[in-house]
Protein backbone atom coordinates (compact mmCIF):
# COMPACT_ATOMS: atom_id res chain seq x y z
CA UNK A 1 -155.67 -41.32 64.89
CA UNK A 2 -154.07 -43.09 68.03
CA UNK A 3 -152.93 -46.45 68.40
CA UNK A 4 -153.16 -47.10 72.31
CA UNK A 5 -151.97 -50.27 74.14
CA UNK A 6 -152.07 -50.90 78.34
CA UNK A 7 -153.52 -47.59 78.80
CA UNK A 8 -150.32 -46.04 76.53
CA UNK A 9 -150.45 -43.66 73.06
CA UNK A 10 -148.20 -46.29 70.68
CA UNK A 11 -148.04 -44.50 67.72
CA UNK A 12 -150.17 -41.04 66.57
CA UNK A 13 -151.32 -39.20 63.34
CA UNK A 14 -153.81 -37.67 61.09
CA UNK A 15 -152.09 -39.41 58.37
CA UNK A 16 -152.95 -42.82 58.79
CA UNK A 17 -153.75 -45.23 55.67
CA UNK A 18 -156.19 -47.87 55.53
CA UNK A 19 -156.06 -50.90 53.68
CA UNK A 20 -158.55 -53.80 54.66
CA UNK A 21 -160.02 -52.38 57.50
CA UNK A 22 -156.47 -51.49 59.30
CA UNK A 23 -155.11 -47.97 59.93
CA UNK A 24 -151.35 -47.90 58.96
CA UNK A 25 -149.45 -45.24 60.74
CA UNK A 26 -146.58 -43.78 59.14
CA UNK A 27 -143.27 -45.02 60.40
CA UNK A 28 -141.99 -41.50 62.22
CA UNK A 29 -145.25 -41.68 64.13
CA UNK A 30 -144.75 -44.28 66.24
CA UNK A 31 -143.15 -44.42 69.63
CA UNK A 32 -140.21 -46.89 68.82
CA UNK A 33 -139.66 -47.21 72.97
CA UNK A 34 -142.31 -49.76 72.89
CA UNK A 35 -141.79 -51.16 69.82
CA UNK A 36 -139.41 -54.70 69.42
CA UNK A 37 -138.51 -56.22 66.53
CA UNK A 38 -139.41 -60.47 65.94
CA UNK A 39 -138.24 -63.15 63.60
CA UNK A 40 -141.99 -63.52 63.39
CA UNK A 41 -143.26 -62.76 59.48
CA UNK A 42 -146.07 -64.36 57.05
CA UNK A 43 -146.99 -63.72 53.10
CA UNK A 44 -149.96 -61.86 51.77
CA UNK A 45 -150.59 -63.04 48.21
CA UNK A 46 -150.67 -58.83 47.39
CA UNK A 47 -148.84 -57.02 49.92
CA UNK A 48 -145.99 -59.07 50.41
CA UNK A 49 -143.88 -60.12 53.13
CA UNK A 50 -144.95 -58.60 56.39
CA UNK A 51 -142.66 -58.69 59.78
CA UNK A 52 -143.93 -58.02 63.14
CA UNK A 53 -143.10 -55.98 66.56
CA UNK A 54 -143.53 -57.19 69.93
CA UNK A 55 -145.24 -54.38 71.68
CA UNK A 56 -143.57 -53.24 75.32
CA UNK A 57 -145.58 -50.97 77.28
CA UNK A 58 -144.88 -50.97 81.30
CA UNK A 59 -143.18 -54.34 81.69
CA UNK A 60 -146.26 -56.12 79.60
CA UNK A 61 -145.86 -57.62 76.07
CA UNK A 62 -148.31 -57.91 73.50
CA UNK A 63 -146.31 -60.66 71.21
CA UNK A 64 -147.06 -59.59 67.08
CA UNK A 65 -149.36 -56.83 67.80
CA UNK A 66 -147.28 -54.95 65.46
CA UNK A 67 -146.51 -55.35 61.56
CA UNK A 68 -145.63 -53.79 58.66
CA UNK A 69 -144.31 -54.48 55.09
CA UNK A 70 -140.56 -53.52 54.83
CA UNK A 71 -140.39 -54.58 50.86
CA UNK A 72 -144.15 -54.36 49.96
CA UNK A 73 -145.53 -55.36 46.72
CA UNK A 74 -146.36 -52.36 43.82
CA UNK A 75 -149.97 -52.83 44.58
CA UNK A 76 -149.62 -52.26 48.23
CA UNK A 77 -147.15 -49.25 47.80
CA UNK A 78 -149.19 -47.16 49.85
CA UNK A 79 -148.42 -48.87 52.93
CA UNK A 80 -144.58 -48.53 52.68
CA UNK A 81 -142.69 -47.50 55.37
CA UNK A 82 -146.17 -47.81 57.70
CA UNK A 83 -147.20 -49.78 60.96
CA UNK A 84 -150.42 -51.52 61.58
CA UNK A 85 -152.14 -53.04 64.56
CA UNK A 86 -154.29 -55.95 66.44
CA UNK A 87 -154.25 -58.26 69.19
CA UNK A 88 -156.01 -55.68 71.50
CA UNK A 89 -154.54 -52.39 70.07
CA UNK A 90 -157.30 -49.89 69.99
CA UNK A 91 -156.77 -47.15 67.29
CA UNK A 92 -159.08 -44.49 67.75
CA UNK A 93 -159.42 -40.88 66.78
């Protein structure tokens, strides 16, 4: 799988995990270049606390198009230590 944003590969593996729909890429897959971290975070009821990344790809920023779960809940264990998309991120394969 590839996470591409402004015509850039973002993050890339085969060992991607998805949870409602969204691929979660394993943290040593991304390219942290374009990646910037935000005060920006919001609650899932099962996952947890979630905190975002400003995506930086050729002087353009895609504000939040980046999350992941730094402490998630036991039920979403699976997605520790991953990185998920939106906001015009196309992950394809």
């Amino acid at each position: 799988m590839k996470a591409i944003w402004n015509d850039q590969v973002i993050a890339e593996s085969q060992e991607t995990v998805v949870v409602e729909g969204n691929h979660y890429f394993p943290a040593d897959s991304i390219r942290s270049e374009f990646f910037v971290a935000t005060d920006q975070r919001s609650s899932c009821a099962w996952k947890g606390e979630a905190a975002y990344y400003d995506l930086v790809v050729r002087g353009n920023k895609n504000s939040g198009a980046a999350w992941h779960y730094p402490a998630p809940k036991p039920a979403a264990d699976a997605i520790k230590n991953r990185v998920a998309f939106w906001r015009g991120v196309e992950v394809t394969d």
